[in-house]
C-alpha atoms as a PDB file:
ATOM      1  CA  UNK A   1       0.000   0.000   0.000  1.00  0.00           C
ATOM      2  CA  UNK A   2       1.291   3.570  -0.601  1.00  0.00           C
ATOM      3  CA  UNK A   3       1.210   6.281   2.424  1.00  0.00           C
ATOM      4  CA  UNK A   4       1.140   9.759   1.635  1.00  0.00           C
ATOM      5  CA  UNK A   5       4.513  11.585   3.005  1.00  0.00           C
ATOM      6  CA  UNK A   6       5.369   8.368   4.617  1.00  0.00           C
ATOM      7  CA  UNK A   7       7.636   5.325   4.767  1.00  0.00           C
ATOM      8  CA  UNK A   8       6.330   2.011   5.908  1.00  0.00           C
ATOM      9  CA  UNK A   9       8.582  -0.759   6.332  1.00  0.00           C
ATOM     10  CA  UNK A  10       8.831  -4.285   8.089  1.00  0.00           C
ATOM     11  CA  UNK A  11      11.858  -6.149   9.285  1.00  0.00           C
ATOM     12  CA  UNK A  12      12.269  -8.470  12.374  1.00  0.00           C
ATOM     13  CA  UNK A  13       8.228  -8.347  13.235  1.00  0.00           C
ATOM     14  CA  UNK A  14       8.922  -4.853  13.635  1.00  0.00           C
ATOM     15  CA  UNK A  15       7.185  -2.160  11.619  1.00  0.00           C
ATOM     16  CA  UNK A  16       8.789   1.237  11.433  1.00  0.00           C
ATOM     17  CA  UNK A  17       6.505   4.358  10.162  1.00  0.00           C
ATOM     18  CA  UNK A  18       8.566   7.416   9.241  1.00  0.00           C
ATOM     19  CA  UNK A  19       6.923  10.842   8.909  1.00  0.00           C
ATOM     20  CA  UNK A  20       9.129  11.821   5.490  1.00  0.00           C
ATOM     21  CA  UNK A  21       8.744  15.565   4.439  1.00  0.00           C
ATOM     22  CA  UNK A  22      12.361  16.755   5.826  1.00  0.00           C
ATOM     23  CA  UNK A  23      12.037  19.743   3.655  1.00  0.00           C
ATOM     24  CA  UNK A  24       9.778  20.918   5.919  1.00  0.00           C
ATOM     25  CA  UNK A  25      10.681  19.160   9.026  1.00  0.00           C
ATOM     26  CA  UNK A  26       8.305  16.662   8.659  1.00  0.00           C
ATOM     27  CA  UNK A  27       5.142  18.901   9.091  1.00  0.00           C
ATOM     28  CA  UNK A  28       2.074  17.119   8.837  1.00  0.00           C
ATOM     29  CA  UNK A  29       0.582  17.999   6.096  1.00  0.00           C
ATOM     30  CA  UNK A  30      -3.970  17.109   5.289  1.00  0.00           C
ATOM     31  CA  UNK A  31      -2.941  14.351   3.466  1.00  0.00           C
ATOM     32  CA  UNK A  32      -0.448  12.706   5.845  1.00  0.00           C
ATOM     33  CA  UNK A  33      -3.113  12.713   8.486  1.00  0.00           C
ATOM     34  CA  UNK A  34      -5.411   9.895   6.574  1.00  0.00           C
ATOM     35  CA  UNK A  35      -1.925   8.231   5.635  1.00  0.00           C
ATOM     36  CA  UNK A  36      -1.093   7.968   9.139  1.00  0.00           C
ATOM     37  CA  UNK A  37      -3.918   6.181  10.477  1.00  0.00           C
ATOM     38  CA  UNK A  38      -4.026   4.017   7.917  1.00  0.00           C
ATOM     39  CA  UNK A  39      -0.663   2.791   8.246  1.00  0.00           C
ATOM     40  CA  UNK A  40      -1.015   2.251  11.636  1.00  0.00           C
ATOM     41  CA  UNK A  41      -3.912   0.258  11.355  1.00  0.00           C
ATOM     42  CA  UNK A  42      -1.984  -2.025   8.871  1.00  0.00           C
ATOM     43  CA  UNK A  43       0.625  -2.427  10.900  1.00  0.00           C
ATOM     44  CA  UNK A  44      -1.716  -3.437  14.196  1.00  0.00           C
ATOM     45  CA  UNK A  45      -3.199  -5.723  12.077  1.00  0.00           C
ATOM     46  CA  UNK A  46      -0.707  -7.421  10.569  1.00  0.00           C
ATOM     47  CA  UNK A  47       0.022 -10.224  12.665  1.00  0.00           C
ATOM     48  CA  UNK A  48       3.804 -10.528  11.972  1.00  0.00           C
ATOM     49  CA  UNK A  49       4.451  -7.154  13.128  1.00  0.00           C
ATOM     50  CA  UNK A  50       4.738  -7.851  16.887  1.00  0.00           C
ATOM     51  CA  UNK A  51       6.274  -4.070  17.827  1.00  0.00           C
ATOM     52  CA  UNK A  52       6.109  -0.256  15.888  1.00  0.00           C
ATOM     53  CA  UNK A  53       8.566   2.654  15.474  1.00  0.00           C
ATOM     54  CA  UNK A  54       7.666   5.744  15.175  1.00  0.00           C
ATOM     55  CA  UNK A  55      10.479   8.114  13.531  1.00  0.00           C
ATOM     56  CA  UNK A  56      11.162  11.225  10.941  1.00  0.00           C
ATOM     57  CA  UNK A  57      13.037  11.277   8.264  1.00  0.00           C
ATOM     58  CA  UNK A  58      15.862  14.308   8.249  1.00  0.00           C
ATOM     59  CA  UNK A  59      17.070  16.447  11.103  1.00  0.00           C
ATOM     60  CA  UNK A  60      13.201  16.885  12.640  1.00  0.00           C
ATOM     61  CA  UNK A  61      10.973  14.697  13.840  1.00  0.00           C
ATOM     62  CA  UNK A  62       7.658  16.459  13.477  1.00  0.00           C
ATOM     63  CA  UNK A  63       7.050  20.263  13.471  1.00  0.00           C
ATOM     64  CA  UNK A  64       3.619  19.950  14.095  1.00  0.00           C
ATOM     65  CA  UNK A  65       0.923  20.575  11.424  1.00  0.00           C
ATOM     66  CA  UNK A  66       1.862  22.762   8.480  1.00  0.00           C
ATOM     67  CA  UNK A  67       1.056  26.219   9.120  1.00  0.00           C
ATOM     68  CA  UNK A  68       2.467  26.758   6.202  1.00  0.00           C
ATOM     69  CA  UNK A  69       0.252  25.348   4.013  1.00  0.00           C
ATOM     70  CA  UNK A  70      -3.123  26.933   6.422  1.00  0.00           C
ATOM     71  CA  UNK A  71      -1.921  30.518   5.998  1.00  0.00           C
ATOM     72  CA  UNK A  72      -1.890  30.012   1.933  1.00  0.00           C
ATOM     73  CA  UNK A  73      -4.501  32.041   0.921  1.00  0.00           C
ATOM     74  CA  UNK A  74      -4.282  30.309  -2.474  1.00  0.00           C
ATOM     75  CA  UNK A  75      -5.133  27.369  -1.016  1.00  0.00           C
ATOM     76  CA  UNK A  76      -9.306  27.067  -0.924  1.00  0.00           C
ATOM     77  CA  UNK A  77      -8.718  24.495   2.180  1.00  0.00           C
ATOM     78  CA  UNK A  78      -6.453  27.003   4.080  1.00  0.00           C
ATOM     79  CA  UNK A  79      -7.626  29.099   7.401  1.00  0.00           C
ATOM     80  CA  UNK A  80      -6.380  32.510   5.181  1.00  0.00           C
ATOM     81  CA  UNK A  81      -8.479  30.607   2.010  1.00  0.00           C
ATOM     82  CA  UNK A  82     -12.190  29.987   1.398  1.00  0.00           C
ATOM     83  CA  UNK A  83     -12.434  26.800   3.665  1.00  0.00           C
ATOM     84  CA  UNK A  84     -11.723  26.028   7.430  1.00  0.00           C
ATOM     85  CA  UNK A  85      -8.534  24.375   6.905  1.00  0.00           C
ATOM     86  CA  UNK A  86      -7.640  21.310   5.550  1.00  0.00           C
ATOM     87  CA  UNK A  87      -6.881  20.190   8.764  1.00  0.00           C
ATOM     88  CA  UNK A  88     -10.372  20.833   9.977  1.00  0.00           C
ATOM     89  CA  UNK A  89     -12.244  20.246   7.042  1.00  0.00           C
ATOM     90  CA  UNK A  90     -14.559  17.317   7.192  1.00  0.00           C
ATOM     91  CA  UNK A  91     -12.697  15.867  10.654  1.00  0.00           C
ATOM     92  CA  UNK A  92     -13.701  12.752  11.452  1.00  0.00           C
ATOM     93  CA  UNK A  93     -12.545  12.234  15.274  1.00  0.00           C
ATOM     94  CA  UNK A  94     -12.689   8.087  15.124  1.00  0.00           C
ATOM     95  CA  UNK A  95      -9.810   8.129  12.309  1.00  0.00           C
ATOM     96  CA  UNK A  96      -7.666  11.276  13.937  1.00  0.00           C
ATOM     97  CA  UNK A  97      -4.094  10.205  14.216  1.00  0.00           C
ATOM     98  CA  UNK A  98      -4.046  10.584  18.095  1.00  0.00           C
ATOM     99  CA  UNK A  99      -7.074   8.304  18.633  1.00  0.00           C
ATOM    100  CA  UNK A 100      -5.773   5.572  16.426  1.00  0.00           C
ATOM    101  CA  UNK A 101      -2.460   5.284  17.997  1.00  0.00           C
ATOM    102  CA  UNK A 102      -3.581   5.515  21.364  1.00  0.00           C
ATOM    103  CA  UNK A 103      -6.009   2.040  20.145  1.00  0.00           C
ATOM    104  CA  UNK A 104      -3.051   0.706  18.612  1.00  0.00           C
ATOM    105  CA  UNK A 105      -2.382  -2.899  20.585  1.00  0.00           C
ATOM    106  CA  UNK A 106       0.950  -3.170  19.472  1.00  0.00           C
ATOM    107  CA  UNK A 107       3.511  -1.475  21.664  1.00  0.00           C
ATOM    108  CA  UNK A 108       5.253   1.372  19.848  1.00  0.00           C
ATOM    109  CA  UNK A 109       8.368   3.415  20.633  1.00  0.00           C
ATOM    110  CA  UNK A 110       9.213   6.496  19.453  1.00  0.00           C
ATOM    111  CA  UNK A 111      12.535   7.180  17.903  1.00  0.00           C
ATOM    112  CA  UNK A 112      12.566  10.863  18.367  1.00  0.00           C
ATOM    113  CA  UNK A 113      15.360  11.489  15.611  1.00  0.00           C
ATOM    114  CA  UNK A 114      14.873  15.558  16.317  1.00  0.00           C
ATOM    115  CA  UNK A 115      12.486  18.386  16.986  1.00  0.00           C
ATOM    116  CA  UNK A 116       8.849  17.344  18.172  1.00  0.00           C
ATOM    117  CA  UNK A 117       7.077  20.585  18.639  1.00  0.00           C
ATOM    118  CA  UNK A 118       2.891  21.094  18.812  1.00  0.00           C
ATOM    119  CA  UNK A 119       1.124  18.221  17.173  1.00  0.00           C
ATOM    120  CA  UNK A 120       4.215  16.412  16.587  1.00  0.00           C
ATOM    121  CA  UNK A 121       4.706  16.656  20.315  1.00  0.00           C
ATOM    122  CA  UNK A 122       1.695  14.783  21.196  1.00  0.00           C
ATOM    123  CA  UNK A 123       2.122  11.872  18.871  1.00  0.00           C
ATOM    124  CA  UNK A 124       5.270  11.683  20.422  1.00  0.00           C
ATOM    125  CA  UNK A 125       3.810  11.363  23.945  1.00  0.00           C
ATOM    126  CA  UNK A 126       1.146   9.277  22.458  1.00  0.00           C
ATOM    127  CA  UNK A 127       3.387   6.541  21.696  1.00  0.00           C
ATOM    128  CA  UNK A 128       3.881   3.763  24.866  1.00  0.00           C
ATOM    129  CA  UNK A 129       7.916   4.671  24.842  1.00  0.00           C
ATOM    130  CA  UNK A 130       9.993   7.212  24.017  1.00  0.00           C
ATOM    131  CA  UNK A 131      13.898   7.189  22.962  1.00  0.00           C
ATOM    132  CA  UNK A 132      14.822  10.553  22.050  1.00  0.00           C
ATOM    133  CA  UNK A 133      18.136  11.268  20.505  1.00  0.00           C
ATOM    134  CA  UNK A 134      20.599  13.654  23.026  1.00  0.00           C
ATOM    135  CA  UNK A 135      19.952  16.221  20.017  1.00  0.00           C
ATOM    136  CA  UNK A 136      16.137  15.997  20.238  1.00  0.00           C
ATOM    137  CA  UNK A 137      13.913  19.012  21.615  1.00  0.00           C
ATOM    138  CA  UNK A 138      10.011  19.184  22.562  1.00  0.00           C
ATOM    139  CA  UNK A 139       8.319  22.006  22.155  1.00  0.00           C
ATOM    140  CA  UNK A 140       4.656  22.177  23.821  1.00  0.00           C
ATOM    141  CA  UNK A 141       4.409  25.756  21.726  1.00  0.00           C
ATOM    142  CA  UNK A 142       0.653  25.326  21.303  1.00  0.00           C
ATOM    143  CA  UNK A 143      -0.355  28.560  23.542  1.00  0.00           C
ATOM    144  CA  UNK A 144       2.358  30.615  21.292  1.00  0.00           C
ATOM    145  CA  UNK A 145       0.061  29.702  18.334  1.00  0.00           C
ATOM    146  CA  UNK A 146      -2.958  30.691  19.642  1.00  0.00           C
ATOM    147  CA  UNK A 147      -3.910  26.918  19.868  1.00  0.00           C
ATOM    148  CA  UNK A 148      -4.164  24.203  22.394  1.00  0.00           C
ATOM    149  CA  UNK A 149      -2.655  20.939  22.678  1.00  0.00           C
ATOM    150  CA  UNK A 150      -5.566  19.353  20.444  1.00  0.00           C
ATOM    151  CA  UNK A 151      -4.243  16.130  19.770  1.00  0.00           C
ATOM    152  CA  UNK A 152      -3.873  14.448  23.410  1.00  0.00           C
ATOM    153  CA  UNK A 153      -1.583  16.951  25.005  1.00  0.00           C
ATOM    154  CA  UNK A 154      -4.076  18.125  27.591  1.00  0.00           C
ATOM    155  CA  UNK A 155      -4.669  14.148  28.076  1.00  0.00           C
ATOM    156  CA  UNK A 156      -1.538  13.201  28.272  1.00  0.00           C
ATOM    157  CA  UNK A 157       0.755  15.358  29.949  1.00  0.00           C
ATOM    158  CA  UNK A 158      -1.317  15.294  33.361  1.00  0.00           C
ATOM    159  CA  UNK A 159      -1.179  11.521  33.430  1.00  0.00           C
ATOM    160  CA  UNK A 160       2.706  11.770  32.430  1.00  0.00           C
ATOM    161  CA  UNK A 161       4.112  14.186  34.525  1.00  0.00           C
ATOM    162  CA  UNK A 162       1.315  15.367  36.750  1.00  0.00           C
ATOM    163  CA  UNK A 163      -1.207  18.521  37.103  1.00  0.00           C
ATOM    164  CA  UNK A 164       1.674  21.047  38.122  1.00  0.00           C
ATOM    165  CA  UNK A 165       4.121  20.705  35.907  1.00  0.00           C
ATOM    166  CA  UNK A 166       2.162  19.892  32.798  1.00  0.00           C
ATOM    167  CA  UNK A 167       0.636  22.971  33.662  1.00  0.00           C
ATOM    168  CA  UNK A 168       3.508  25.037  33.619  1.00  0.00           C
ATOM    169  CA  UNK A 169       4.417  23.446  30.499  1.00  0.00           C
ATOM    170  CA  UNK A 170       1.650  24.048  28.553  1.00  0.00           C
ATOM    171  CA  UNK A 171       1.166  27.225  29.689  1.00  0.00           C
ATOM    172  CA  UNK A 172       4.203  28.715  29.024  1.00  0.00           C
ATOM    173  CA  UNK A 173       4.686  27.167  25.854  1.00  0.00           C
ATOM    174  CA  UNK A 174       8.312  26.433  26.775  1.00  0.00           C
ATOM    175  CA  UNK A 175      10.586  24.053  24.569  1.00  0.00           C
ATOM    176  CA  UNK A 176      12.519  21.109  26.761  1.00  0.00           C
ATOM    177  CA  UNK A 177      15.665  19.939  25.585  1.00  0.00           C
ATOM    178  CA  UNK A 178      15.730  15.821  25.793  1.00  0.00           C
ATOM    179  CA  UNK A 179      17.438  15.592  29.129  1.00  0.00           C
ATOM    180  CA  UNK A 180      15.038  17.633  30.172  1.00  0.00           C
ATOM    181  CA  UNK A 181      12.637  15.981  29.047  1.00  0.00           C
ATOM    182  CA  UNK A 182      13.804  12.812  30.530  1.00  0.00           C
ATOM    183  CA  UNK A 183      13.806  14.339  34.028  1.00  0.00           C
ATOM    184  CA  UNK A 184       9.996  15.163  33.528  1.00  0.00           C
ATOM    185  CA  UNK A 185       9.266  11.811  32.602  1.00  0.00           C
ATOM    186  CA  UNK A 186       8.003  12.722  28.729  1.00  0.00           C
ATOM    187  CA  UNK A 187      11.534  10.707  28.042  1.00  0.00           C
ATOM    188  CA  UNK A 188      12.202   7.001  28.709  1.00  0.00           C
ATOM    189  CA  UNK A 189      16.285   7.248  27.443  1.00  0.00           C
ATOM    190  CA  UNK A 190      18.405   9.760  25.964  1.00  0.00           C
ATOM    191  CA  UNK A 191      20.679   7.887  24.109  1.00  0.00           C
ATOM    192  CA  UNK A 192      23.671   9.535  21.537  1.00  0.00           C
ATOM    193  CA  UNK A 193      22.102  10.590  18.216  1.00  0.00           C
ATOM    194  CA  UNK A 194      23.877   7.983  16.424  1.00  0.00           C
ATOM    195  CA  UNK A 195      22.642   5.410  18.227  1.00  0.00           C
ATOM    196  CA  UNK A 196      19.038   6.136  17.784  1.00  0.00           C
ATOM    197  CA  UNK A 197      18.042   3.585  15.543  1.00  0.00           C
ATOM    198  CA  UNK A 198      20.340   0.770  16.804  1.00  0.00           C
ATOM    199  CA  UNK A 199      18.909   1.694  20.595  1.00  0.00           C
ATOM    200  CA  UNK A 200      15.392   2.041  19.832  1.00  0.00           C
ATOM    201  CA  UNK A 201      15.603  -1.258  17.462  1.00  0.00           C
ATOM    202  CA  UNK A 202      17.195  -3.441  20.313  1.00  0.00           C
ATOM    203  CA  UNK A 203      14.467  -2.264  22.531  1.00  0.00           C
ATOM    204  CA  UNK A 204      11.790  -3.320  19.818  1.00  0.00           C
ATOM    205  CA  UNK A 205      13.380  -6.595  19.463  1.00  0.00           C
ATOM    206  CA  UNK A 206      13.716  -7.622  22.907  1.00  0.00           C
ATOM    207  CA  UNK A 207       9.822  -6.871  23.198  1.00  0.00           C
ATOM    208  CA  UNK A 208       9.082  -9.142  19.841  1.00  0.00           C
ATOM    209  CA  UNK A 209      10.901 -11.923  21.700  1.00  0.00           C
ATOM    210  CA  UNK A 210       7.836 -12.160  24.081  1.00  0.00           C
ATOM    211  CA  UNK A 211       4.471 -13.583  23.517  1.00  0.00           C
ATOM    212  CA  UNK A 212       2.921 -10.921  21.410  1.00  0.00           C
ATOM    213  CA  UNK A 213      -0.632 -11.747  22.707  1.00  0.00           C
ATOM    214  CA  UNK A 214       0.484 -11.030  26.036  1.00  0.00           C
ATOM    215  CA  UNK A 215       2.360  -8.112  25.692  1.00  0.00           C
ATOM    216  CA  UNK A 216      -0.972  -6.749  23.500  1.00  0.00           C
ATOM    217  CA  UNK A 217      -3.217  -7.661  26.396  1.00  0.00           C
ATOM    218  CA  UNK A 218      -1.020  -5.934  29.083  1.00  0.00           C
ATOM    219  CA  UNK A 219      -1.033  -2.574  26.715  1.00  0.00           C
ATOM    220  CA  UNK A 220      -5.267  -3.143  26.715  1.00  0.00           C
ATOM    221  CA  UNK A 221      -5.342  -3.225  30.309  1.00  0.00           C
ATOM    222  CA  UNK A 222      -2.665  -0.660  31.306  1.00  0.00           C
ATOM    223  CA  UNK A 223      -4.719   1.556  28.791  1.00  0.00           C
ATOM    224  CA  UNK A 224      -7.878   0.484  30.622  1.00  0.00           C
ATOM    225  CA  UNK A 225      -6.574   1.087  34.039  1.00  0.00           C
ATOM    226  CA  UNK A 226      -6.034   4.452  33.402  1.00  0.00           C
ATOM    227  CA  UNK A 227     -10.326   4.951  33.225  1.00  0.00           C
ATOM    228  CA  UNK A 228     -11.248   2.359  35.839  1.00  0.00           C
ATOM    229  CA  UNK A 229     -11.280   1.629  39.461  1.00  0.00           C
ATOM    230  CA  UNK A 230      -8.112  -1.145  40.726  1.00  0.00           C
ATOM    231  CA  UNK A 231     -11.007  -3.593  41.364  1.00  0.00           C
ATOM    232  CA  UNK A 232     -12.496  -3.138  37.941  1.00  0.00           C
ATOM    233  CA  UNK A 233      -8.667  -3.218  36.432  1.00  0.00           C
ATOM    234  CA  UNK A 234      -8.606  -6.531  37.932  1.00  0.00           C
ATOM    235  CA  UNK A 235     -11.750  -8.019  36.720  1.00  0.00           C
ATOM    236  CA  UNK A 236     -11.153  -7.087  33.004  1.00  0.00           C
ATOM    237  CA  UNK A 237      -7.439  -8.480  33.464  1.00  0.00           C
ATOM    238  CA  UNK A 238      -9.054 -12.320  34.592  1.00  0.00           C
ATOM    239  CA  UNK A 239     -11.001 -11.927  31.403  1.00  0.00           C
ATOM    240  CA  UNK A 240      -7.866 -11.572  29.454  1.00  0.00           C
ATOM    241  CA  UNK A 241      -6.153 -14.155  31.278  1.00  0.00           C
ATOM    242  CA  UNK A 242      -8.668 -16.923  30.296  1.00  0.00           C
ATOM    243  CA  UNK A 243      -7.938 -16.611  26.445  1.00  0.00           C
ATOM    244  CA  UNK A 244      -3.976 -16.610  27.186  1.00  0.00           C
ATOM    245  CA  UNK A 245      -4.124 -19.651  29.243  1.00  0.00           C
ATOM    246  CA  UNK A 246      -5.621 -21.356  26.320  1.00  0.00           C
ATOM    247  CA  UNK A 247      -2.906 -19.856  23.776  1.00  0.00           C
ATOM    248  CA  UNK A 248      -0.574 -21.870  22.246  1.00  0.00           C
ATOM    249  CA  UNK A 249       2.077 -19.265  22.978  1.00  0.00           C
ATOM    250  CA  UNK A 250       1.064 -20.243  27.278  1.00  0.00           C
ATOM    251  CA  UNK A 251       1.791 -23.831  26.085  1.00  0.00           C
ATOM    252  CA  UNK A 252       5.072 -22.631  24.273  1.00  0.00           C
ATOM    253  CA  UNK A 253       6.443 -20.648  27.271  1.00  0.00           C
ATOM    254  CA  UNK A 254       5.098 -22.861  30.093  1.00  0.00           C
ATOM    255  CA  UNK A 255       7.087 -26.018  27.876  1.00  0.00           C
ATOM    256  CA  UNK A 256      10.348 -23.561  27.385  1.00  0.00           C
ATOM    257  CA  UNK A 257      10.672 -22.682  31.159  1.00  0.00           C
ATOM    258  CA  UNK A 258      10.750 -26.133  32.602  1.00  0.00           C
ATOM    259  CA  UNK A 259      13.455 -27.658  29.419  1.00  0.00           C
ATOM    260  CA  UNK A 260      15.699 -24.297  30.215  1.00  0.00           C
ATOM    261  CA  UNK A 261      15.454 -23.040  27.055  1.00  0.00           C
ATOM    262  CA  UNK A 262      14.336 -19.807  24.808  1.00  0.00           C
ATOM    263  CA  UNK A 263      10.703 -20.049  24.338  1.00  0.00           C
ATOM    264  CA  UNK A 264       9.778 -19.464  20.600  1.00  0.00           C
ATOM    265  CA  UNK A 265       6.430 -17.742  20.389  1.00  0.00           C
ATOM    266  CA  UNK A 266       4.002 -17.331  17.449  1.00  0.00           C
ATOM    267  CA  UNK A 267       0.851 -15.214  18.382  1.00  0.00           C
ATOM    268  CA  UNK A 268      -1.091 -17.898  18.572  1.00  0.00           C
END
């Protein structure tokens, strides 16, 4: 299938999705948004993919949506045009970028390569891990735009770093450097620039080596958790539990513990 302004690729039962307009830092343009969801919907539904990267191509990783292209008054879809925006125009919430990777089952790690500022920023936060090259920079500019965080931001950041400081964050707009923004706890590892992909690949492969219908069940409920009571939590996570007992892949590991060896898991 071909995605608009993106590369999809699959090696290793990992899928990596890379935002590619570097000439313009990988701003997200109307017709990356559809291209996005889609290919993350392929790439939860394939079942040989068992992990995702998220990356950009170039020296950014996303500078949020292409203002740019909204304040072309040429452009009929622009906000300075005779539309609303291509952005805004005909929005359907259920197949918004933010919504579909937060359903995504398969864990996914960003590979922040660069600069995530606005939008860019919250798909970054939306993803379950984040490796951020010692280069990288997030910018929660939104309330320098005359925006908010619309994509998750005002979701997110509470639950990540807590009501204070995601306060002070978004409020002031300010840009974090990635140490920073590992001390916050946006930021699982800062890790040398050059050893972005290898880094974030190694983590991706040591989570393929596990039973993919467990680690996709323990992303449901962790997501679940975060909307329920502990005693509900625990409830849905029995009901889970019944199918994996009767997965080959319980069989597989059960069989691989006791004869001291690897386990080798299928998704079945």
């Amino acid at each position: 299938m071909t995605y608009h302004d993106l590369l999809y690729d699959v090696s290793d039962n990992i899928a990596t999705i890379t935002l590619n307009r570097p000439e313009r830092l990988n701003a997200i343009s109307g017709g990356m948004l559809a291209s996005f969801s889609d290919a993350f919907r392929d790439a939860d539904h394939d079942r040989h993919v068992r992990a995702i990267i998220l990356t950009g191509a170039g020296k950014g990783f996303c500078a949020g949506l292409d203002l740019k292209e909204q304040g072309d008054a040429s452009n009929p879809n622009s906000v300075n045009g005779s539309g609303v925006g291509s952005m805004t125009a005909k929005f359907d919430i259920a197949n918004a970028p933010p919504i579909v990777l937060h359903q995504t089952d398969k864990p996914v790690i960003c590979a922040l390569n660069g600069a995530a500022a606005g939008y860019g920023l919250d798909l970054a936060l939306g993803c379950d891990i984040v490796i951020a090259a010692d280069t990288a920079k997030l910018a929660a500019v939104f309330t320098k735009r005359g925006v908010l965080p619309e994509s998750g931001g005002t979701w997110l950041l509470p639950r990540l770093i807590g009501w204070s400081k995601a306060c002070e964050l978004a409020f002031t707009g300010r840009t974090l450097t990635a140490a920073q923004g590992q001390e916050l706890g946006l930021v699982s590892r800062v890790v040398p620039a050059a050893d972005l992909t290898t880094e974030t690949r190694a983590l991706a492969a040591e989570i393929c080596a596990n039973a993919p219908l467990a680690v996709q069940a323990t992303k449901r409920m962790m997501r679940l958790s975060l909307d329920e009571t502990f005693e509900a939590n625990v409830h849905h996570v029995f009901l889970q539990l019944l199918p994996l007992f009767r997965s080959q892949d319980f069989t597989e590991g059960v069989k691989a513990f006791l004869e001291k060896r690897t386990p080798h898991f299928e998704g079945r």
